[in-house]
Protein backbone atom coordinates (compact mmCIF):
# COMPACT_ATOMS: atom_id res chain seq x y z
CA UNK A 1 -6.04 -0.91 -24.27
CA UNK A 2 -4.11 -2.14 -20.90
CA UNK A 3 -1.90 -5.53 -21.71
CA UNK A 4 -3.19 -8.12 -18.86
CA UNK A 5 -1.74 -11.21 -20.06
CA UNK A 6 -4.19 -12.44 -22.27
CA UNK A 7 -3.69 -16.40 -23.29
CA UNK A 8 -2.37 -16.78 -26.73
CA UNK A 9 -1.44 -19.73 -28.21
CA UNK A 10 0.88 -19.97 -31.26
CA UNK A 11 1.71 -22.55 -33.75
CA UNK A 12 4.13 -23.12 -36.52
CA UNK A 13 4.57 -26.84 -36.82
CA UNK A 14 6.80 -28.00 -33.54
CA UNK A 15 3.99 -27.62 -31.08
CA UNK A 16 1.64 -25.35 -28.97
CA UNK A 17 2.52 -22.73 -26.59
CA UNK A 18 0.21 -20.96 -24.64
CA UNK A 19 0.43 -17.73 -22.08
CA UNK A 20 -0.22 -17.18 -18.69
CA UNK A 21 -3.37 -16.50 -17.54
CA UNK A 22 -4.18 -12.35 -16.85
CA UNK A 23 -1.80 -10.08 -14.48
CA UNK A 24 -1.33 -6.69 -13.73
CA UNK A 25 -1.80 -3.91 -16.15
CA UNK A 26 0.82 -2.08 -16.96
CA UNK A 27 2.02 0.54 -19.65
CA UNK A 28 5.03 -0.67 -21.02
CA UNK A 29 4.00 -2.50 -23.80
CA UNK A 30 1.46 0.40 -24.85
CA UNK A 31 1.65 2.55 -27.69
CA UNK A 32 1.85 6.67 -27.53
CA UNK A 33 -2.13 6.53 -28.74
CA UNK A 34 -2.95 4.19 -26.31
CA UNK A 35 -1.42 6.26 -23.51
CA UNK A 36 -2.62 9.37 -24.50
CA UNK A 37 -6.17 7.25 -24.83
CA UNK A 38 -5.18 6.20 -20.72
CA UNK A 39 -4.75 9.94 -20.08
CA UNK A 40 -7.98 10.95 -21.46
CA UNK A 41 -9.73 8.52 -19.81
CA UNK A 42 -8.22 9.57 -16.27
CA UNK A 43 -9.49 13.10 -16.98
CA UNK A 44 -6.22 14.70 -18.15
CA UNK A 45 -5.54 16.24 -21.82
CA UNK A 46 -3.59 13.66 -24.55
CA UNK A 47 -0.16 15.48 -23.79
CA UNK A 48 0.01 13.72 -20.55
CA UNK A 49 0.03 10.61 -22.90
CA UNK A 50 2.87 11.76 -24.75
CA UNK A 51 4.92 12.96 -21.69
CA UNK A 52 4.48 9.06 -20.30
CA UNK A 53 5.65 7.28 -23.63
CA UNK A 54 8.44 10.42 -23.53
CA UNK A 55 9.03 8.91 -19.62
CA UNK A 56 9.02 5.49 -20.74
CA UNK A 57 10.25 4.77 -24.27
CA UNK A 58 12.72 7.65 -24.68
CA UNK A 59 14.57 8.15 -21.20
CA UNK A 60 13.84 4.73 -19.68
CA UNK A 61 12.30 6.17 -16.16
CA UNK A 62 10.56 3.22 -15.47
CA UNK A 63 8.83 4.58 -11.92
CA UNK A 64 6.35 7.10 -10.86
CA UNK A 65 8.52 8.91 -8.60
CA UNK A 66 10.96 10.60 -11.15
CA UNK A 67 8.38 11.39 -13.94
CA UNK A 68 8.68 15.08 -12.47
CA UNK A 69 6.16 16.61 -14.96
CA UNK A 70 3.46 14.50 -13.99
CA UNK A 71 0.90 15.92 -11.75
CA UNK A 72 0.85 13.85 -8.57
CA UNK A 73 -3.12 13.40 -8.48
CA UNK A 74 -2.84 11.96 -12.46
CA UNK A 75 0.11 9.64 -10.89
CA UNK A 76 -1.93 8.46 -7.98
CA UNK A 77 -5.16 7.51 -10.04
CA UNK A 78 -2.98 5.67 -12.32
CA UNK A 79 -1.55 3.44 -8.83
CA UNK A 80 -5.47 3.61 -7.67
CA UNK A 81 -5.96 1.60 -10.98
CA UNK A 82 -3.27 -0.86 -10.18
CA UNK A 83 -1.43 0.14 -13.27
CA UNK A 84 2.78 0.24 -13.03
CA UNK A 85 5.47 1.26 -15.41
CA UNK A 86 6.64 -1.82 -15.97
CA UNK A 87 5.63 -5.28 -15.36
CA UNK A 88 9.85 -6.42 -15.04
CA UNK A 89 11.34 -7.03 -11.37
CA UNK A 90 15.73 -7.46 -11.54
CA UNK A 91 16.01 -10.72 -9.36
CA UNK A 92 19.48 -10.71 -10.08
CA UNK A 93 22.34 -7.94 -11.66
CA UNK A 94 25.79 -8.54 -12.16
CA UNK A 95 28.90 -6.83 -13.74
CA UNK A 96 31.50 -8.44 -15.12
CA UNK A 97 34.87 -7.36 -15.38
CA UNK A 98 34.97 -6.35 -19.10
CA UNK A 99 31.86 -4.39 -18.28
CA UNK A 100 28.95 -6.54 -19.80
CA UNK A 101 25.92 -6.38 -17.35
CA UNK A 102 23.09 -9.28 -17.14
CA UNK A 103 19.73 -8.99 -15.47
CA UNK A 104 17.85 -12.00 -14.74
CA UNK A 105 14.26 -10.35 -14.27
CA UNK A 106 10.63 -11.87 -13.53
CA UNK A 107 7.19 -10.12 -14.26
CA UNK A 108 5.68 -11.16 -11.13
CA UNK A 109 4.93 -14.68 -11.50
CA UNK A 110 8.42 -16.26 -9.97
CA UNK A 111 9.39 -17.30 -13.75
CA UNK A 112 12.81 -15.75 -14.38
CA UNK A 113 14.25 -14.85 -17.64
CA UNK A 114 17.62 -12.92 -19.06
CA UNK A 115 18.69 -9.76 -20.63
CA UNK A 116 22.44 -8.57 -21.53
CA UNK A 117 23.62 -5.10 -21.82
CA UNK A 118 26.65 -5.31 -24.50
CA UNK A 119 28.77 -2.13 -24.81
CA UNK A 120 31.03 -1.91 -27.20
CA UNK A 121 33.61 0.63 -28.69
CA UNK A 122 31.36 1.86 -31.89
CA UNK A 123 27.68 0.80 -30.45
CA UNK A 124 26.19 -0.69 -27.46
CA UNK A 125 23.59 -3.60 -28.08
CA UNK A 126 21.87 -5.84 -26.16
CA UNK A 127 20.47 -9.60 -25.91
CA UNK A 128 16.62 -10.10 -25.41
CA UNK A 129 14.76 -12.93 -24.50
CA UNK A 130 11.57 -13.73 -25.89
CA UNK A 131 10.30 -16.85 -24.14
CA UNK A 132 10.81 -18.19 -20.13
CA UNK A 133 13.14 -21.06 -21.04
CA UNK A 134 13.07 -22.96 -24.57
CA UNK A 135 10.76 -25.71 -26.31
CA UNK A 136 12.71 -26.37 -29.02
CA UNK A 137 15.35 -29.06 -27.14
CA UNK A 138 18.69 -28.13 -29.01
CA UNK A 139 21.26 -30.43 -27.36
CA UNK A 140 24.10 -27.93 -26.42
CA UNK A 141 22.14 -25.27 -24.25
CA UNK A 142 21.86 -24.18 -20.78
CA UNK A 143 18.34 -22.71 -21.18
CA UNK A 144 16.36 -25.87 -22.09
CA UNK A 145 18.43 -27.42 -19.19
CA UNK A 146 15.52 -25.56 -17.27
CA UNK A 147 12.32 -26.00 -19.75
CA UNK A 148 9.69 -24.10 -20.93
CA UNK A 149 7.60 -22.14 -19.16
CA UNK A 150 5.89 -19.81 -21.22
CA UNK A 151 6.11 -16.52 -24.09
CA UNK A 152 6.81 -13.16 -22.61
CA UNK A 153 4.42 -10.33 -23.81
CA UNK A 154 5.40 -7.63 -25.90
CA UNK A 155 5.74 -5.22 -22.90
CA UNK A 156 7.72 -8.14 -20.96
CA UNK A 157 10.38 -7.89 -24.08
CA UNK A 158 10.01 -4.28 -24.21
CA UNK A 159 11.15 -3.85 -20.68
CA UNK A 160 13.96 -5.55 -21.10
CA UNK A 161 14.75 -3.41 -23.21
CA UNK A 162 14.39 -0.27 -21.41
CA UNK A 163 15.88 -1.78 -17.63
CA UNK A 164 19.00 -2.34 -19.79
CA UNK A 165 19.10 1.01 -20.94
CA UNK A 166 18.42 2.38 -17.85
CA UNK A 167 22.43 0.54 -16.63
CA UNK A 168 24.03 2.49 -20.02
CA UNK A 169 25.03 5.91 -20.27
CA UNK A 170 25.29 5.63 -23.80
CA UNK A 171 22.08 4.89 -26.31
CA UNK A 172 21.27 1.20 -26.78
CA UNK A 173 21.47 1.06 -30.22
CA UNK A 174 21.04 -2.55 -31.36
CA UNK A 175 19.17 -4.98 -30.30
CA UNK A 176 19.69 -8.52 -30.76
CA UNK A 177 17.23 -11.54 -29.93
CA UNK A 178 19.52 -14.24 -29.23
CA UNK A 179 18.27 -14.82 -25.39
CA UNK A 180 16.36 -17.09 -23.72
CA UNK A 181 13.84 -18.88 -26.39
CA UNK A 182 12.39 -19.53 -30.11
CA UNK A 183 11.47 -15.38 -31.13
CA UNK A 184 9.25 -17.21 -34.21
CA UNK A 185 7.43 -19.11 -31.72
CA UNK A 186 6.12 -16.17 -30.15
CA UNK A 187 5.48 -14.32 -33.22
CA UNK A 188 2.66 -11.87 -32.82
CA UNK A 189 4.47 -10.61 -29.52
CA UNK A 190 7.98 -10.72 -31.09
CA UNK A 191 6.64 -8.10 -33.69
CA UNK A 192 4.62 -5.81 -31.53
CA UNK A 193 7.79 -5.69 -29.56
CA UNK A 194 10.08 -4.67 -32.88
CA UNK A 195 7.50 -1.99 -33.78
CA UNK A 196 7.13 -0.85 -30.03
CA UNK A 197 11.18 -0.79 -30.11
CA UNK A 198 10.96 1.25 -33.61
CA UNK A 199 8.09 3.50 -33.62
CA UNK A 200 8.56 4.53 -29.79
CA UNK A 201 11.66 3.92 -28.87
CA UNK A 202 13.13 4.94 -32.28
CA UNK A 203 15.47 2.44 -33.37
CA UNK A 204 16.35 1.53 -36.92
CA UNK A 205 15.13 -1.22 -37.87
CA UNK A 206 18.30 -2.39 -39.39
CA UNK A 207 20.12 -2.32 -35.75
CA UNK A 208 17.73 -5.52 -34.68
CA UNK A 209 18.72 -8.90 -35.36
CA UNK A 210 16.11 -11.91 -35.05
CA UNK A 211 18.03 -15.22 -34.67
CA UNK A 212 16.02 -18.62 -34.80
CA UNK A 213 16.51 -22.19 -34.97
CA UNK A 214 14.67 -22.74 -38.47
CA UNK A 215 11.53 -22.67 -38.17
CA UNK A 216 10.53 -22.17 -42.15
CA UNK A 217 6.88 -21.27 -41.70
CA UNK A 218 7.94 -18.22 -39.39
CA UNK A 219 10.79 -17.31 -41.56
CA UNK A 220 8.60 -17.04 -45.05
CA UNK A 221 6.06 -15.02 -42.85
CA UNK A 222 8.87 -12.40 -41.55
CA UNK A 223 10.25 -12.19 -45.05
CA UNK A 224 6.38 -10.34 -45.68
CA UNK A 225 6.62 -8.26 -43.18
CA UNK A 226 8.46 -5.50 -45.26
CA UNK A 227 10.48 -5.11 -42.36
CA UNK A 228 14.52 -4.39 -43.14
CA UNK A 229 15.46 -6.09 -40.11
CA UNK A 230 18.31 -8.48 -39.81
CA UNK A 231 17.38 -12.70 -39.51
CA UNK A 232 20.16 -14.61 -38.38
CA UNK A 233 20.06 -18.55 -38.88
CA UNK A 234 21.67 -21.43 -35.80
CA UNK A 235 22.80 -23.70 -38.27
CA UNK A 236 25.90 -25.44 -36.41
CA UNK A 237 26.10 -27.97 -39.20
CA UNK A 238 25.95 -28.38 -42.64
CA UNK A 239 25.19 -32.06 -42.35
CA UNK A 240 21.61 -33.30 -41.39
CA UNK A 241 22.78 -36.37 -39.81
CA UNK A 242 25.25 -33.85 -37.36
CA UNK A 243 22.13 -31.09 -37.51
CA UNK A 244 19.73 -33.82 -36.15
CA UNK A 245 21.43 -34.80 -33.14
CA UNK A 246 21.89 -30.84 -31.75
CA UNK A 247 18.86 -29.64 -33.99
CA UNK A 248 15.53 -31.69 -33.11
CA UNK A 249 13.97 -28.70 -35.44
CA UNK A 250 16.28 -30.42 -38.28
CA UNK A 251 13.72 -33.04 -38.12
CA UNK A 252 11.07 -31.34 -39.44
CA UNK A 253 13.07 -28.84 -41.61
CA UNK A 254 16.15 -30.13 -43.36
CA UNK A 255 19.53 -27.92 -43.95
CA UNK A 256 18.81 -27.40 -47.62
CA UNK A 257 15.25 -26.42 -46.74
CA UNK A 258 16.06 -24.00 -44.44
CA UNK A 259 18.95 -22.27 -45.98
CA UNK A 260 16.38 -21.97 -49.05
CA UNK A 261 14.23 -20.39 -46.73
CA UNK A 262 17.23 -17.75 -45.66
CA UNK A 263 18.26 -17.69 -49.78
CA UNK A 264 14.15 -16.80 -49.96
CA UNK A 265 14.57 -14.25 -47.31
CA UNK A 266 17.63 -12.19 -48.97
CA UNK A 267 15.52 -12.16 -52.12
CA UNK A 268 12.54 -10.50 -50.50
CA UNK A 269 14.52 -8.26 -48.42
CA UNK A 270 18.02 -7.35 -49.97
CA UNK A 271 19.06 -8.04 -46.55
CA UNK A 272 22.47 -9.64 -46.19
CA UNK A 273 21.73 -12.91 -43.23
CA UNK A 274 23.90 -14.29 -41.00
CA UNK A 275 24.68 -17.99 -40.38
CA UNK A 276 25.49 -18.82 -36.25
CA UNK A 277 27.73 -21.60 -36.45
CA UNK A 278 28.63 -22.79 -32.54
CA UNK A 279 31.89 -24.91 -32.59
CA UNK A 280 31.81 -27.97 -30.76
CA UNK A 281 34.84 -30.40 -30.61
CA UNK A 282 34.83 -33.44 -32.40
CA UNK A 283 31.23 -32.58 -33.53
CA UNK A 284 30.85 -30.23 -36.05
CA UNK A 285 34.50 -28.57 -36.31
CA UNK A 286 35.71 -30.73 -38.89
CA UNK A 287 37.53 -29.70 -42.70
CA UNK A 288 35.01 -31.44 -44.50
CA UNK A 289 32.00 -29.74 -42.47
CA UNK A 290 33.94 -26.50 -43.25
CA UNK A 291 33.72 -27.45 -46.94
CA UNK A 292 30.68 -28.52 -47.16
CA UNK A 293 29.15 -25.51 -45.32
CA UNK A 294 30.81 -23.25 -48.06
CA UNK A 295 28.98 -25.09 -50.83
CA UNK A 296 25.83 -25.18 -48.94
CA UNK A 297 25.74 -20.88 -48.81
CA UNK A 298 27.71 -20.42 -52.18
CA UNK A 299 26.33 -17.38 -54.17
CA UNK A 300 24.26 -16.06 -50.82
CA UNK A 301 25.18 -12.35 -49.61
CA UNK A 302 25.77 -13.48 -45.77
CA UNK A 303 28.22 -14.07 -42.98
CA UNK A 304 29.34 -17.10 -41.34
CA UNK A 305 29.60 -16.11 -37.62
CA UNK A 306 31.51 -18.56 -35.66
CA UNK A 307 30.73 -19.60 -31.86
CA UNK A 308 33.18 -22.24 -29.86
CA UNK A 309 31.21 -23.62 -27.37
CA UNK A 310 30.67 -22.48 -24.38
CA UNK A 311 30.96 -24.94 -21.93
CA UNK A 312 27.54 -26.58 -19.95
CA UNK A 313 27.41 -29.76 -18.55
CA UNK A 314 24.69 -31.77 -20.98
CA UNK A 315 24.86 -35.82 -20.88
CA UNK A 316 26.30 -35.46 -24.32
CA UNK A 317 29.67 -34.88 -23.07
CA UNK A 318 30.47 -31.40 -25.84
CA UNK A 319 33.45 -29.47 -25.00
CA UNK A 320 35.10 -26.59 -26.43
CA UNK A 321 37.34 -27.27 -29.76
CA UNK A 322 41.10 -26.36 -29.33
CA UNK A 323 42.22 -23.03 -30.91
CA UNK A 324 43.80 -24.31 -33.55
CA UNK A 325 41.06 -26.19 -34.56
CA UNK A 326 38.64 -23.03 -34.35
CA UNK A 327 41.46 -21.15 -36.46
CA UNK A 328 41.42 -23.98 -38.92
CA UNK A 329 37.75 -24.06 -39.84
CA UNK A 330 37.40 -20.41 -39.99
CA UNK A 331 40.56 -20.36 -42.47
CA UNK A 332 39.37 -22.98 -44.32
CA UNK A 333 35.63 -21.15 -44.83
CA UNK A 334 37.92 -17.86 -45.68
CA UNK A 335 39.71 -19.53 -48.35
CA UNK A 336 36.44 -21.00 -49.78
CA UNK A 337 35.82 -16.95 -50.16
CA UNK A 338 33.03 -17.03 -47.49
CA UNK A 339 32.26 -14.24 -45.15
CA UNK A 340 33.49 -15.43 -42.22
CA UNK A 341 34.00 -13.68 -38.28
CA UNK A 342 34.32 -15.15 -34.76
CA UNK A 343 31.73 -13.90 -31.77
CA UNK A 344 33.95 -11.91 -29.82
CA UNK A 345 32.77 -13.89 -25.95
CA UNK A 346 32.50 -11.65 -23.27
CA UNK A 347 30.65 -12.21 -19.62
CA UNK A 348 32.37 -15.56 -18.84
CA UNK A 349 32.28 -14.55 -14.92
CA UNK A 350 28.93 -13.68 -14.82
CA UNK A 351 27.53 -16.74 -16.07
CA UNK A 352 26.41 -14.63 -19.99
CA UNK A 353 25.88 -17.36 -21.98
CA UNK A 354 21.91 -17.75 -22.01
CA UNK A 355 20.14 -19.67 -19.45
CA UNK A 356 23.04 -19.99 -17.07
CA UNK A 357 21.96 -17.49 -14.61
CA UNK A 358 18.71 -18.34 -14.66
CA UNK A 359 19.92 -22.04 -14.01
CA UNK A 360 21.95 -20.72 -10.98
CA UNK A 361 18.86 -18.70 -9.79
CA UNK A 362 16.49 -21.94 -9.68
CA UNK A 363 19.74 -23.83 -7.89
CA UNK A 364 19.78 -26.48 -10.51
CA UNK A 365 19.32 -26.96 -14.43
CA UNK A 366 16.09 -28.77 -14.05
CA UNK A 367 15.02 -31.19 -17.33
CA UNK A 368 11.00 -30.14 -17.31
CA UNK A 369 8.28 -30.84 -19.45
CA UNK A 370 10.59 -33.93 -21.73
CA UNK A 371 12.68 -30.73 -22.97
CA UNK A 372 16.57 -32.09 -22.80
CA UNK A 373 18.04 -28.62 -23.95
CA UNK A 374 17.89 -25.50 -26.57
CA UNK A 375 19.34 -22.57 -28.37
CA UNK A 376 22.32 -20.93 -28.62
CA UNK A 377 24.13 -18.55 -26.17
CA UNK A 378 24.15 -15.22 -26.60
């Protein structure tokens, strides 16, 4: 019933990741039957269930003290047990000026990891992370500048979740997982979360966005879930030779197999995918790149979302393409008749782009494990 951390190891091809060993219990991360299960157990009647997941999933009151309904002996058996709301701490929280706010959190185990509270005009959505730090060594990112630690828990990306919406007057709507690690490497725990996120918190299921590097194997599974929700591609090249030096992943799974794998994914779903294109001078910003990335998703419902790089200091030396080169490729792609936008960037003060607060937390972007680097910014 209780989450404690369990190891869990998962596997799809680029390597083996494992948990931490058991922690505290805690009851984000369980479902309304579970917690009305927890209140029955504590010698209370199953509503007191339902008025914790009400507490939890559908106002975001993520202590004790201002679940006012609760009776105080129920609340103090629950601490007796050594079970909390949430397992999430906020090491860090900052503001920027055009109002985006990122937490950089741990669950109690010094690891830090980042979440991003987006508002916008029409919605307001937020970034998740799904993994402390990155295995997957992408050449252009500040969170594999610090390594990989472990996968968060279903409750760990829950909270998240519900800390952010805790900062927002207005409903967090979407939800995007474009933070801090691979979300198909921690599959099982990426789902639970989705399904926590849609059958408690009551979001649609078309307002979250997976985005991964490529790996095919957890791509083809998602595509079975029968879930409509949206799977967005880091591409960045259209080229293998160009995909291989940002892309290790590229290794293993080619462009054309990988777009098949989106083309496959449309055709199960009817969902329209997106391809995450990050602009990088001199690298990948070139006419023929922008031609040959039309041909490559020709005929494929799908948007071409376009990313100029935001700077880190790698070895490689990247920097940012000039605007007229960014306006260039993106006219280019438009006249080809694809579906093309540019990520509207936002946080720059507060160090948004993924992994760089967490990088300024440790003091340094530290190279563990062999990693060199990973996915894109969110």
């Amino acid at each position: 019933m209780f989450y404690s951390g369990s190891p869990q190891t998962c596997t799809l091809g680029v390597g083996i990741l494992t948990e931490v060993p058991d922690g505290p219990r805690y009851l984000v991360g369980m479902t309304s039957s579970e917690l009305k299960e927890l209140a029955v157990g504590m010698g209370e009647k199953p509503f007191r269930g339902a008025q914790l997941a009400d507490w939890i999933y559908r106002k975001a009151v993520l202590n004790y003290e201002e679940m006012t309904n609760l009776p105080a002996a129920f609340i103090a058996r629950l601490q007796e047990a050594g079970i909390t709301p949430t397992p999430l701490r906020v090491v860090d929280h900052r503001r920027s000026t055009d109002d985006v706010d990122k937490l950089l959190m741990d669950a109690g185990d010094g690891n830090v990891f980042e979440s991003v509270l987006l508002p916008y005009e029409d919605r307001v959505s937020c970034c998740l992370s799904s993994q402390v730090g990155c295995p997957m060594g992408c050449t252009f990112c500040a969170t594999g500048l610090g390594g990989f630690t472990r996968n968060l828990s279903a409750g760990e990306i829950v909270g998240q979740y519900l800390a952010l919406q805790s900062l927002s007057p207005r409903r967090v709507s979407h939800v995007v997982f474009m933070g801090m690690g691979e979300p198909l490497l921690n599959y099982d725990n990426l789902l639970a979360a989705i399904r926590l996120l849609h059958e408690e918190v009551k979001l649609s299921l078309r307002h979250i966005t997976v985005s991964t590097v490529g790996l095919v194997t957890g791509i083809e599974r998602l595509a079975k879930e029968e879930m409509p929700i949206h799977l967005a591609l880091s591409l960045h090249s259209p080229l293998d030779d160009v995909r291989d030096r940002l892309m290790p992943v590229n290794q293993k799974w080619p462009v054309q197999v990988v777009v098949q794998a989106m083309r496959d994914y449309h055709a199960i779903t009817g969902r329209k995918v997106t391809f995450e294109y990050l602009l990088i001078h001199e690298v990948n910003d070139t006419p023929e790149q922008a031609d040959a990335l039309a041909d490559l998703v020709k005929g494929l419902p799908c948007v071409v979302n376009l990313i100029p790089f935001n700077y880190v200091d790698t070895e490689h030396g990247f920097a940012r393409p000039h605007r007229e080169r960014v306006r260039q490729f993106k006219g280019r792609l438009a006249g080809r008749g694809v579906n093309v936008t540019e990520r509207v960037e936002r946080g720059h003060d507060i160090a948004a782009a993924c992994g760089q607060l967490a990088g300024q937390h440790q003091g340094k972007f530290a190279r563990r494990g062999g990693v060199t680097s990973l996915p894109v910014s969110s």
